[in-house]
N, C-alpha and C. Protein backbone atom coordinates (compact mmCIF):
# COMPACT_ATOMS: atom_id res chain seq x y z
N UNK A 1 -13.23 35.46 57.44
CA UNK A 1 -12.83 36.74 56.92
C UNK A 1 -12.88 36.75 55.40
N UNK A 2 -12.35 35.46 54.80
CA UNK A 2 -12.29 35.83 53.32
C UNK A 2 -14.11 35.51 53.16
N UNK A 3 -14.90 35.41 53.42
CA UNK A 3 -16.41 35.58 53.52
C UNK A 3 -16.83 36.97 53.22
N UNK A 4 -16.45 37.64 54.07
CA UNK A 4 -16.38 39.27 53.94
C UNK A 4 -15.84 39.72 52.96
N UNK A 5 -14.53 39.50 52.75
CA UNK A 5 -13.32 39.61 51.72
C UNK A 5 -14.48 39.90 50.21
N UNK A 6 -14.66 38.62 50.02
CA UNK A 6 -15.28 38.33 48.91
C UNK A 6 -16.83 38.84 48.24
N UNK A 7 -17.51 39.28 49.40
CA UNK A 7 -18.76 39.24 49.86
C UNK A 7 -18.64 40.32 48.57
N UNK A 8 -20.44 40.58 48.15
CA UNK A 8 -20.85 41.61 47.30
C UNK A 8 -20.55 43.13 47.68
N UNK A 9 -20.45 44.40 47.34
CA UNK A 9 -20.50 45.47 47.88
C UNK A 9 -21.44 45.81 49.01
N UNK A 10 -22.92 45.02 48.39
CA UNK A 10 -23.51 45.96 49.42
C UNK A 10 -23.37 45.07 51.13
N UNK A 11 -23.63 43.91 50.79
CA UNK A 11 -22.95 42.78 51.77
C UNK A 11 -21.58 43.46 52.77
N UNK A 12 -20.83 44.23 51.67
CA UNK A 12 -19.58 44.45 53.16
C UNK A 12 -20.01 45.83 53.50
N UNK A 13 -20.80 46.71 52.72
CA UNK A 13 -21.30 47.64 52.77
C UNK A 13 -22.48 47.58 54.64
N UNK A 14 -23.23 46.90 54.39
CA UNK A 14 -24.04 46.35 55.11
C UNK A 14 -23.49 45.72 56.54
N UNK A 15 -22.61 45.18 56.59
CA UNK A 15 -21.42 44.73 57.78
C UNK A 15 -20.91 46.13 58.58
N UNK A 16 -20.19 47.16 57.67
CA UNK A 16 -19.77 48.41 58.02
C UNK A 16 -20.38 48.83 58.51
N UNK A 17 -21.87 49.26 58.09
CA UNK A 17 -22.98 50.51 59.06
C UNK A 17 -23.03 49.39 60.21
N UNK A 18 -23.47 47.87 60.48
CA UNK A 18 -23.82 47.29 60.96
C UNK A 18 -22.71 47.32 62.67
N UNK A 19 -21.62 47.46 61.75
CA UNK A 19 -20.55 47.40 62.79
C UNK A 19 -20.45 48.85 63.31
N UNK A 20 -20.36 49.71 62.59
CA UNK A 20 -19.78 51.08 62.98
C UNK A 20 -18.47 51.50 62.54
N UNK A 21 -18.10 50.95 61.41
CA UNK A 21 -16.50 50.89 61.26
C UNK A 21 -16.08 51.40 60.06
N UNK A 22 -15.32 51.61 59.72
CA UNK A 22 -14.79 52.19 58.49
C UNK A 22 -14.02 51.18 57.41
N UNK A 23 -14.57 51.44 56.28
CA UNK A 23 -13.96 50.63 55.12
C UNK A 23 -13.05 49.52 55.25
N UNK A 24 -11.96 50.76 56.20
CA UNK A 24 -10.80 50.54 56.33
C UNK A 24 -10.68 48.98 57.54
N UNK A 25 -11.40 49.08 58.08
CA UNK A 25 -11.73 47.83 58.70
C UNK A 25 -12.24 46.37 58.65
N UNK A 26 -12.18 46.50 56.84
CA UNK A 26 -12.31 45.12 56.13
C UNK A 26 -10.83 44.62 55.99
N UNK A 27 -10.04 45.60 55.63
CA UNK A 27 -8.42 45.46 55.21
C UNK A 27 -7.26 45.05 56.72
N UNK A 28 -8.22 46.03 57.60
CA UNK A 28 -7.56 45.21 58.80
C UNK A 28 -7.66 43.99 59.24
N UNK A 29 -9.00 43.81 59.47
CA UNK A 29 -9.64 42.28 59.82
C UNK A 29 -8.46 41.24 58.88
N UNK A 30 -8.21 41.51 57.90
CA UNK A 30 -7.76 40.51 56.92
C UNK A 30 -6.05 40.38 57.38
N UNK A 31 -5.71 41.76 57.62
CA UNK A 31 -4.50 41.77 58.41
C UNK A 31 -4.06 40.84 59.32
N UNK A 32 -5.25 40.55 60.39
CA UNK A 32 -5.42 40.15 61.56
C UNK A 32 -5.11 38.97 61.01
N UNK A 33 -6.12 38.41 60.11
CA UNK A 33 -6.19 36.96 59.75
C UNK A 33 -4.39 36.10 59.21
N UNK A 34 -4.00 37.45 58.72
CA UNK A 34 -2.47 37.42 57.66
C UNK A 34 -1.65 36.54 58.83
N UNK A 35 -1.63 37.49 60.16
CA UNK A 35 -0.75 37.42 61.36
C UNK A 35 -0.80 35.86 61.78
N UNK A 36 -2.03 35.72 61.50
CA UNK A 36 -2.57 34.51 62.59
C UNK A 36 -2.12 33.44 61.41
N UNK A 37 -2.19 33.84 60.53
CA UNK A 37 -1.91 32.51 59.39
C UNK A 37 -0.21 32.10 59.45
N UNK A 38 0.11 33.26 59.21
CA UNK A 38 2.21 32.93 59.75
C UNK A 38 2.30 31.99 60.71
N UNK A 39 1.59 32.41 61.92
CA UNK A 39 1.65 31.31 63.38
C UNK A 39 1.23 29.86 62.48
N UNK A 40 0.39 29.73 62.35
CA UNK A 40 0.30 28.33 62.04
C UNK A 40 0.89 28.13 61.09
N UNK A 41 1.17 28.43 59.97
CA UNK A 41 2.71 28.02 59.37
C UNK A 41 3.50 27.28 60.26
N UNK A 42 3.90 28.00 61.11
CA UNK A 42 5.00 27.57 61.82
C UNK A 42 4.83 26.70 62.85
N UNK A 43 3.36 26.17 63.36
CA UNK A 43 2.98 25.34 64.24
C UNK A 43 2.36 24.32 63.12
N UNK A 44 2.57 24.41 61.96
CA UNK A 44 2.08 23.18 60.76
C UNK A 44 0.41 22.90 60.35
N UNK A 45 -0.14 24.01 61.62
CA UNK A 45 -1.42 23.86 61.28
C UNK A 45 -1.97 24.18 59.97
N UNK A 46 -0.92 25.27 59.29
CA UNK A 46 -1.41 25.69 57.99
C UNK A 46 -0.39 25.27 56.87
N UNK A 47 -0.74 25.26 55.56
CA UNK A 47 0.48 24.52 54.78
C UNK A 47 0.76 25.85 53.93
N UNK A 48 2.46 25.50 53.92
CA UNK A 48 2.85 26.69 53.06
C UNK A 48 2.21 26.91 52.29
N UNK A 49 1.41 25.88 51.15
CA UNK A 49 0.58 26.54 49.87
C UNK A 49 -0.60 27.04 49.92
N UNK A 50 -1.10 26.79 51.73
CA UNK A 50 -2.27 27.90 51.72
C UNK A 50 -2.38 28.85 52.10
N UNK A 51 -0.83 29.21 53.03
CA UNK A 51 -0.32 30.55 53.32
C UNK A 51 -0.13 31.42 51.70
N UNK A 52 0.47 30.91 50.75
CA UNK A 52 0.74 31.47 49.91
C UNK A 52 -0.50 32.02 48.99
N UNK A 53 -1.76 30.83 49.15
CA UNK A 53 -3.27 31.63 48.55
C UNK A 53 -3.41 32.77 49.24
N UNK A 54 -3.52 33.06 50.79
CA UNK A 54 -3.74 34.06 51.51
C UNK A 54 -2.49 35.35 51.11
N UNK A 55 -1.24 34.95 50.93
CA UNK A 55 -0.67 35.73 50.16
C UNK A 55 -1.12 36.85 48.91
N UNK A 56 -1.68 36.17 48.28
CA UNK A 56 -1.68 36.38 46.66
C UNK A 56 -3.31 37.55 47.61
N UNK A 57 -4.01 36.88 47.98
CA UNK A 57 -5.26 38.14 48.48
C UNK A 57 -4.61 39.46 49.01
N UNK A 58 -3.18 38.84 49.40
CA UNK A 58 -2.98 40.28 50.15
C UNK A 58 -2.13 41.13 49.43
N UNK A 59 -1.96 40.64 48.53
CA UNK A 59 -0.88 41.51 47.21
C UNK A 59 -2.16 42.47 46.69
N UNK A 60 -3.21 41.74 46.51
CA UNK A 60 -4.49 42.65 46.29
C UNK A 60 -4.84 43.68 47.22
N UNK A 61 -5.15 43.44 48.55
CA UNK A 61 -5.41 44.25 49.35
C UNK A 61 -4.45 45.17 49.51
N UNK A 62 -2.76 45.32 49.47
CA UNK A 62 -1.76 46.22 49.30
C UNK A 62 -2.31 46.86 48.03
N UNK A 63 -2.72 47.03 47.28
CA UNK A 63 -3.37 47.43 45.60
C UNK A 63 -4.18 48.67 46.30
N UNK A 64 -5.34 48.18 47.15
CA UNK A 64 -6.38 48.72 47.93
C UNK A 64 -5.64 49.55 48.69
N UNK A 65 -4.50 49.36 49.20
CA UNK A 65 -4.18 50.06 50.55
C UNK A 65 -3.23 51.54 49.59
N UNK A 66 -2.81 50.96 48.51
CA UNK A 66 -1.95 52.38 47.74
C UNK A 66 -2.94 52.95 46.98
N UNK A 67 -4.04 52.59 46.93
CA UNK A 67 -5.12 53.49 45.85
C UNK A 67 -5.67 55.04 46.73
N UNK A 68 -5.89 56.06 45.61
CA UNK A 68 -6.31 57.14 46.12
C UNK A 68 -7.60 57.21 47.46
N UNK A 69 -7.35 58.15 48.44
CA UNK A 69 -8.39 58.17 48.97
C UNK A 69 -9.86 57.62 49.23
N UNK A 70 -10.52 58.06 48.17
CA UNK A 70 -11.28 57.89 48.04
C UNK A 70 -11.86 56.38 47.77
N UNK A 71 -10.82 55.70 47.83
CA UNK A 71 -10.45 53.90 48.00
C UNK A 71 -11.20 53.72 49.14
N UNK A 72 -11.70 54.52 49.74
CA UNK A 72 -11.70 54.50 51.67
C UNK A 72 -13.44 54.69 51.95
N UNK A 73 -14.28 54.60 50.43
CA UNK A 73 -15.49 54.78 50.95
C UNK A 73 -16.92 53.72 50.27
N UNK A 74 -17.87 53.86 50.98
CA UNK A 74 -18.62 52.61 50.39
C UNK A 74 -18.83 52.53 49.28
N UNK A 75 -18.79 54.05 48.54
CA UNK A 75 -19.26 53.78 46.90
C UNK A 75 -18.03 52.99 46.49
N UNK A 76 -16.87 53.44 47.01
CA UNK A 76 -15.68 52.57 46.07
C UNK A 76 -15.41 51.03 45.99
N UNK A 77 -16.43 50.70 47.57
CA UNK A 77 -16.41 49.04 47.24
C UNK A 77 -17.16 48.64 46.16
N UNK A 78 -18.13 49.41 45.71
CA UNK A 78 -18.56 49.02 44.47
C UNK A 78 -18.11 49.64 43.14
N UNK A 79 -17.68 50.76 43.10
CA UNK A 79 -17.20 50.96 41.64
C UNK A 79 -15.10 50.67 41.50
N UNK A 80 -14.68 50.84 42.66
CA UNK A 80 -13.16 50.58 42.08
C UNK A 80 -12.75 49.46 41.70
N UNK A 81 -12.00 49.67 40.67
CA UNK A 81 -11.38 48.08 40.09
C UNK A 81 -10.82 47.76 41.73
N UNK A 82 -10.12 47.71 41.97
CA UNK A 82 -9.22 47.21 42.95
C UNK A 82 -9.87 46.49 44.11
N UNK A 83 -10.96 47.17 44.44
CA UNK A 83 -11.81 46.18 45.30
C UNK A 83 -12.64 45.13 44.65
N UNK A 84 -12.94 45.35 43.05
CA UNK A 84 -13.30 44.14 42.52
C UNK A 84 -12.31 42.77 42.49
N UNK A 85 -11.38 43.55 42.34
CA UNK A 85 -10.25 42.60 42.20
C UNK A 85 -9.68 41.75 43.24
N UNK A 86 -10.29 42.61 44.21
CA UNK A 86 -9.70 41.83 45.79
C UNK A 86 -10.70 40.91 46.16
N UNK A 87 -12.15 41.63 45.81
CA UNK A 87 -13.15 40.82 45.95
C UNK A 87 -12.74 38.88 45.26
N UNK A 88 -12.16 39.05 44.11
CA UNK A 88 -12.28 38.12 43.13
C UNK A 88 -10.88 37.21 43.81
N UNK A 89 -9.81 37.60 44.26
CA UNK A 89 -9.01 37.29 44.36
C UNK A 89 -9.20 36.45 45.61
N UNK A 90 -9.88 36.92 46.64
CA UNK A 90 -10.14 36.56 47.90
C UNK A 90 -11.45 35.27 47.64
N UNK A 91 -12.17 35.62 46.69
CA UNK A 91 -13.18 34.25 46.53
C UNK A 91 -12.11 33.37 46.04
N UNK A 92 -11.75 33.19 45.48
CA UNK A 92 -10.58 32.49 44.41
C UNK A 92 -9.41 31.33 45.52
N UNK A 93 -9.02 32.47 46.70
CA UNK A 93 -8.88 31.20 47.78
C UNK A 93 -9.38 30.81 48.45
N UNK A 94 -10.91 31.32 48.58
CA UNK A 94 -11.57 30.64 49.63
C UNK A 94 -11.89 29.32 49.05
N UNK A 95 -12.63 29.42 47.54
CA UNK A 95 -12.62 28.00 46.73
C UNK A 95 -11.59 27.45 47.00
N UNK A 96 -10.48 27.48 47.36
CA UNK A 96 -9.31 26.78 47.02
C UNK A 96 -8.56 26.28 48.26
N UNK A 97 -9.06 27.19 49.52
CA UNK A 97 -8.72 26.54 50.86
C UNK A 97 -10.14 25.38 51.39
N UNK A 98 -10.99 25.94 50.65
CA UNK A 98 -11.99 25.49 51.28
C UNK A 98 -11.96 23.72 50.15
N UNK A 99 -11.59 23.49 49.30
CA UNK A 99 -11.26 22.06 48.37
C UNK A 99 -10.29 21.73 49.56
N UNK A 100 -9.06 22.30 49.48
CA UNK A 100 -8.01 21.63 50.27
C UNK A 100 -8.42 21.08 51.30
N UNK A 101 -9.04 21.95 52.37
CA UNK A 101 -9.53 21.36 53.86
C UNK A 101 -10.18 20.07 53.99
N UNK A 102 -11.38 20.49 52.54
CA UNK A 102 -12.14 18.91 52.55
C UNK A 102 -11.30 17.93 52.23
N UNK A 103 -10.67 18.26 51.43
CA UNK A 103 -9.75 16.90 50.98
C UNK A 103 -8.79 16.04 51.93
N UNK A 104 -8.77 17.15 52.83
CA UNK A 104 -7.55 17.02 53.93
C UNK A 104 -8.45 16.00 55.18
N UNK A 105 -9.77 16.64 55.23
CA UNK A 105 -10.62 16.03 56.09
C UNK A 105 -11.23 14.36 55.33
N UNK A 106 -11.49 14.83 54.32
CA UNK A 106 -11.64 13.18 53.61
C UNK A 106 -10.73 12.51 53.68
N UNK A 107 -9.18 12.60 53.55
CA UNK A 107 -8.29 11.80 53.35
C UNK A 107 -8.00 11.43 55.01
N UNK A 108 -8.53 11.71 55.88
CA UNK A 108 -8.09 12.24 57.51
C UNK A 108 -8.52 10.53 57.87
N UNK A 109 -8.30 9.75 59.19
CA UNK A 109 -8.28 8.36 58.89
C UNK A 109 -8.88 8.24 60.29
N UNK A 110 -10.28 7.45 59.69
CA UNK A 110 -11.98 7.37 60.22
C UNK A 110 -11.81 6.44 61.05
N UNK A 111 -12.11 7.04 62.05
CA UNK A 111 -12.38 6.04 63.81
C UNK A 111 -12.92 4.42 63.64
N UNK A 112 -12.97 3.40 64.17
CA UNK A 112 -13.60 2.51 63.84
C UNK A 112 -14.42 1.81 64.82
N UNK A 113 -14.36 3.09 66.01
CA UNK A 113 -15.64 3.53 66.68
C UNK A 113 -16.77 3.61 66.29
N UNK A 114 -17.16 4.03 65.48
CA UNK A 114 -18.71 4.13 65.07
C UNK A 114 -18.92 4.58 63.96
């Protein structure tokens, strides 16, 4: 999701016609993702400090969700600040979950199986 999140205008632009869906269905998807991230919090799969990157995207996307109307259409993924900003905000943890994971997977302790 933060793939999309982040993706260029015409990129989520391009997803939308592709899907049939409305704008507004980038902000949900991410919703979805929000929900699912709490659960693993709490099953340890996810660590509080990468719940809290996914946080900080969604303080952005609330930005998106109080902006005027017209927040709600493809030109605005490309000209409103606010979707630049979400754009930027959302790359910003994907770099940053996506370091952690590897690190988590490098540090992870190698079979001596094969």
């Amino acid at each position: 999701m933060l793939d999309l999140l982040s993706a260029e205008p015409d990129r989520q632009a391009a997803y939308l016609q592709a899907s049939g869906v409305g704008v507004d269905e980038i902000l949900l998807q991410f919703d979805d993702v929000l929900h699912v991230a709490r659960a693993r919090v709490g099953d340890r799969s996810l660590s509080h400090e990468e719940f809290l990157l996914l946080q900080s995207v969604n303080g952005h996307a609330d930005a998106v969700s109080a902006g005027p109307e017209s927040i709600w259409t493809e030109l605005a993924l490309e000209e409103a600040v606010e979707w630049r900003e979400l754009r930027a905000a959302a790359r910003a943890a994907k770099v940053s979950l996506e370091r952690s994971w590897s690190q988590d997977f490098d540090n992870s302790p190698k079979s001596l199986d094969g």
